[in-house]
Protein backbone atom coordinates (compact mmCIF):
# COMPACT_ATOMS: atom_id res chain seq x y z
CA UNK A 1 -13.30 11.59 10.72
CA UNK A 2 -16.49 13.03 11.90
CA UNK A 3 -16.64 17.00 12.95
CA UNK A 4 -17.62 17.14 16.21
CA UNK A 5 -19.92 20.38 15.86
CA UNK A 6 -21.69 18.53 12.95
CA UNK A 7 -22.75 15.63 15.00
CA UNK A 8 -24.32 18.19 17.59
CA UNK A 9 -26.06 19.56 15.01
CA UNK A 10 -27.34 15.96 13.59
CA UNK A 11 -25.81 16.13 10.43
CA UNK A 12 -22.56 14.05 9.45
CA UNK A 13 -19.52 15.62 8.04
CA UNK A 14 -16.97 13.08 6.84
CA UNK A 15 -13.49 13.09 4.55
CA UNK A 16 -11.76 9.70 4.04
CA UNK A 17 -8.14 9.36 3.34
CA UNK A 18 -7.15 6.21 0.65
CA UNK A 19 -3.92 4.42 0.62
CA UNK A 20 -2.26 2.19 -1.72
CA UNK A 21 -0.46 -1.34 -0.45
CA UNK A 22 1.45 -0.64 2.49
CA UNK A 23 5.19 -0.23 3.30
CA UNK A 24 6.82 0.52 6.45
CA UNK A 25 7.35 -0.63 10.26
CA UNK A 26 4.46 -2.68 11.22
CA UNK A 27 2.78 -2.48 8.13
CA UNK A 28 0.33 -5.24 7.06
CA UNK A 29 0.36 -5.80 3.17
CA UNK A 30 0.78 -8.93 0.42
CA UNK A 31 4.47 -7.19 -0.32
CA UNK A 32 4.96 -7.17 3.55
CA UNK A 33 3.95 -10.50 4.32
CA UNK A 34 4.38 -12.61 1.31
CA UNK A 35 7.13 -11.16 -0.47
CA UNK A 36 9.62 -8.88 2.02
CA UNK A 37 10.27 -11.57 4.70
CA UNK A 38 11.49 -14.03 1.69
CA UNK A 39 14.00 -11.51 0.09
CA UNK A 40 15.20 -10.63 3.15
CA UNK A 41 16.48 -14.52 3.90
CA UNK A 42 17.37 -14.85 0.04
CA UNK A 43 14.83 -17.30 -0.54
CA UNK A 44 11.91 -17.63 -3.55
CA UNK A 45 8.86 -15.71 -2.65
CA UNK A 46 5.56 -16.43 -4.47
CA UNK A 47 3.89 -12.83 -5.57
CA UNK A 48 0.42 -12.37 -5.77
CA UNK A 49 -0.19 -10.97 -9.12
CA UNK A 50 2.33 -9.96 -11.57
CA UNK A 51 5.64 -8.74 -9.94
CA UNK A 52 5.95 -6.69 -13.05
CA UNK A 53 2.74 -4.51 -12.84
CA UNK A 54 3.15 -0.69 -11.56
CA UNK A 55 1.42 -0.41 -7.92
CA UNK A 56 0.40 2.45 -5.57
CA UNK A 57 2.37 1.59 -2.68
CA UNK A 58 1.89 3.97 0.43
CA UNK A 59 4.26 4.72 3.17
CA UNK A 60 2.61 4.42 6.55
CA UNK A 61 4.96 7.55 7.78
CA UNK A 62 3.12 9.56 4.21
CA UNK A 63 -0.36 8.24 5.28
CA UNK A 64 0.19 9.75 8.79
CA UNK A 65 1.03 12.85 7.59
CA UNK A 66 -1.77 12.88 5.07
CA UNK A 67 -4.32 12.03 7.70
CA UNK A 68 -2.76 14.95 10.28
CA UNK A 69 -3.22 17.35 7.00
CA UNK A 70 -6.67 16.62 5.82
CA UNK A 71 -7.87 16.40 9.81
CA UNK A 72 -6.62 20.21 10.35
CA UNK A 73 -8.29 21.68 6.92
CA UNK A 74 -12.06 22.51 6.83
CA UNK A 75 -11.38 22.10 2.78
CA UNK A 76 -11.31 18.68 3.48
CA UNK A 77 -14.96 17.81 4.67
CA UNK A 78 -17.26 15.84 2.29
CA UNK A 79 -14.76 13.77 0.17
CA UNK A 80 -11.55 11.20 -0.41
CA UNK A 81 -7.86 12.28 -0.74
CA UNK A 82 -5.64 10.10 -2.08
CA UNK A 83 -2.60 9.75 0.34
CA UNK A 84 1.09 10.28 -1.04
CA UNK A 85 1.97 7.30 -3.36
CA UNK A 86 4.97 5.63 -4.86
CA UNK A 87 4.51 3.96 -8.08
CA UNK A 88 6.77 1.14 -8.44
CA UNK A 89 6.45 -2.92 -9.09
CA UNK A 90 7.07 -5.56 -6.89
CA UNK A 91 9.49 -6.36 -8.17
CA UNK A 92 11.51 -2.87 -8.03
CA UNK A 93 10.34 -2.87 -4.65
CA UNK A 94 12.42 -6.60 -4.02
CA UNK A 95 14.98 -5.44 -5.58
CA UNK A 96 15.49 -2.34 -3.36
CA UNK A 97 14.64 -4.01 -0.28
CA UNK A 98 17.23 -6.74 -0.91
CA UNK A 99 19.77 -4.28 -1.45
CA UNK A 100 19.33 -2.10 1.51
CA UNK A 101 19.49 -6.20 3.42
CA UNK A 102 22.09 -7.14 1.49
CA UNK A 103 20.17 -10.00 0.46
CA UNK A 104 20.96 -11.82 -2.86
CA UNK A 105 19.21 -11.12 -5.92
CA UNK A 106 14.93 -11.92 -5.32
CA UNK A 107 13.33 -14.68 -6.76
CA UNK A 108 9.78 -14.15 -7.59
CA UNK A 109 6.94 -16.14 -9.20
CA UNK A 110 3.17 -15.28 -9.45
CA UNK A 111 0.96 -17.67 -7.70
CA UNK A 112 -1.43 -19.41 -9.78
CA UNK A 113 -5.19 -18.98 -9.06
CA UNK A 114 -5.12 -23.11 -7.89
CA UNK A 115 -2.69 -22.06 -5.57
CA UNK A 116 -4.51 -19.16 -3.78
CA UNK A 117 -7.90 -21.04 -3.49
CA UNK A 118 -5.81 -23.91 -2.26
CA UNK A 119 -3.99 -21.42 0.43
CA UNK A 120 -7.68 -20.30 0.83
CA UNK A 121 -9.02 -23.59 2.29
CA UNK A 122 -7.37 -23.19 5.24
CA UNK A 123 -6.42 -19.49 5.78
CA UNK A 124 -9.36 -16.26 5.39
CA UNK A 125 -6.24 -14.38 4.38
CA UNK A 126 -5.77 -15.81 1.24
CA UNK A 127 -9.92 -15.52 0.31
CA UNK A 128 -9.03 -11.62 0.41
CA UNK A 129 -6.10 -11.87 -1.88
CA UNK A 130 -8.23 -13.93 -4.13
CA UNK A 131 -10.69 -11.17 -4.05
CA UNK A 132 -8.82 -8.44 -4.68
CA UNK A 133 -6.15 -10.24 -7.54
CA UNK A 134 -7.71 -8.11 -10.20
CA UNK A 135 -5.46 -5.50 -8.51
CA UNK A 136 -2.09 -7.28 -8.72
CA UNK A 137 -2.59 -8.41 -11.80
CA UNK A 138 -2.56 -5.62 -14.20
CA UNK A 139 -1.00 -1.61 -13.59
CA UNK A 140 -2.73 0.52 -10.93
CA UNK A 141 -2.43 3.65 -10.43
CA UNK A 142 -3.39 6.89 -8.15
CA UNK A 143 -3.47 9.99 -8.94
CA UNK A 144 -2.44 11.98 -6.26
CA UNK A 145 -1.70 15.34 -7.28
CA UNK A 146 -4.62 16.77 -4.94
CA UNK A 147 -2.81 15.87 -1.81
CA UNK A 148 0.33 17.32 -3.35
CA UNK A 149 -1.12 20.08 -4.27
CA UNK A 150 -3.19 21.42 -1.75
CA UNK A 151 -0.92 20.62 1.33
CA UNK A 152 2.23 19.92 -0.09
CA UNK A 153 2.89 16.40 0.69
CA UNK A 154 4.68 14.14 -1.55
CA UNK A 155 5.43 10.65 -0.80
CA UNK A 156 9.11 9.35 0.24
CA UNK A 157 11.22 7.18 -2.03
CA UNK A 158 10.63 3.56 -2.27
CA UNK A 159 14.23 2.99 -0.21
CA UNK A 160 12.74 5.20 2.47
CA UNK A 161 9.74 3.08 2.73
CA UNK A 162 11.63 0.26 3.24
CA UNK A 163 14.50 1.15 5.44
CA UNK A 164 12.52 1.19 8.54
């Protein structure tokens, strides 16, 4: 976001906002397309990094609300918020969306590194992931307590996130 009475003036005010993987209606992530259209049908779905690993998912209904917030404050000029997170593992995240679909128990296994550069060959996509698999491979976490804090957002549950 850019201050509109800064960029008359020739100088550049800017805040960023930072979200985790995301969840939600029409959201674009490696859960959303690898993993949640698989549980859904019952069927095995191939993870991209360990399913067991604690992740910063983000809501795209929190990340809304966090961008609305930080675009109203002046406070919020000249740095990054975190948006609203939920902490949870792929494979909590399966589990809760198969539930809600009344899909059987998931099936997950990690893809191997062969099998993302062989993806990779034929689909950018996959070059990302293979970028970014430092991420899904071991525990990340956000803290997010300034967001909380200073405008009182909090992020939904994980079955919120995933009901729509």
């Amino acid at each position: 976001m850019v201050s509109s009475s800064s960029r008359a003036r020739g100088r550049l005010r800017v805040t960023e906002v930072r979200a985790g993987q995301y969840l939600g209606r029409g959201a674009v992530s490696a859960f959303t397309l690898l993993v949640a259209p698989r549980v859904r049908e019952g069927e095995l779905a191939l993870v991209h990094g360990n399913p067991d690993a604690v992740h910063a998912f983000s809501f795209v209904g929190d990340v809304a609300s966090a961008l609305v917030a930080v675009s109203r404050d002046e406070r919020t000029w000249g740095r990054a918020w975190n948006a609203p997170v939920i902490a949870a593992t792929v494979r909590e995240a399966a589990e809760a969306l198969a539930e809600l679909h009344g899909a059987p128990e998931p099936r997950l296994e990690s893809l191997t590194e062969r099998d993302m550069t062989l993806l990779s060959l034929n689909e950018p996509l996959w070059r990302e992931f293979i970028e970014t698999s430092h991420l899904s491979d071991r525990p990340v976490r956000v803290d997010d307590s300034d967001i909380r804090d200073t405008f009182g957002l909090k992020p939904s549950t994980l079955r919120e996130a995933l009901m729509v």
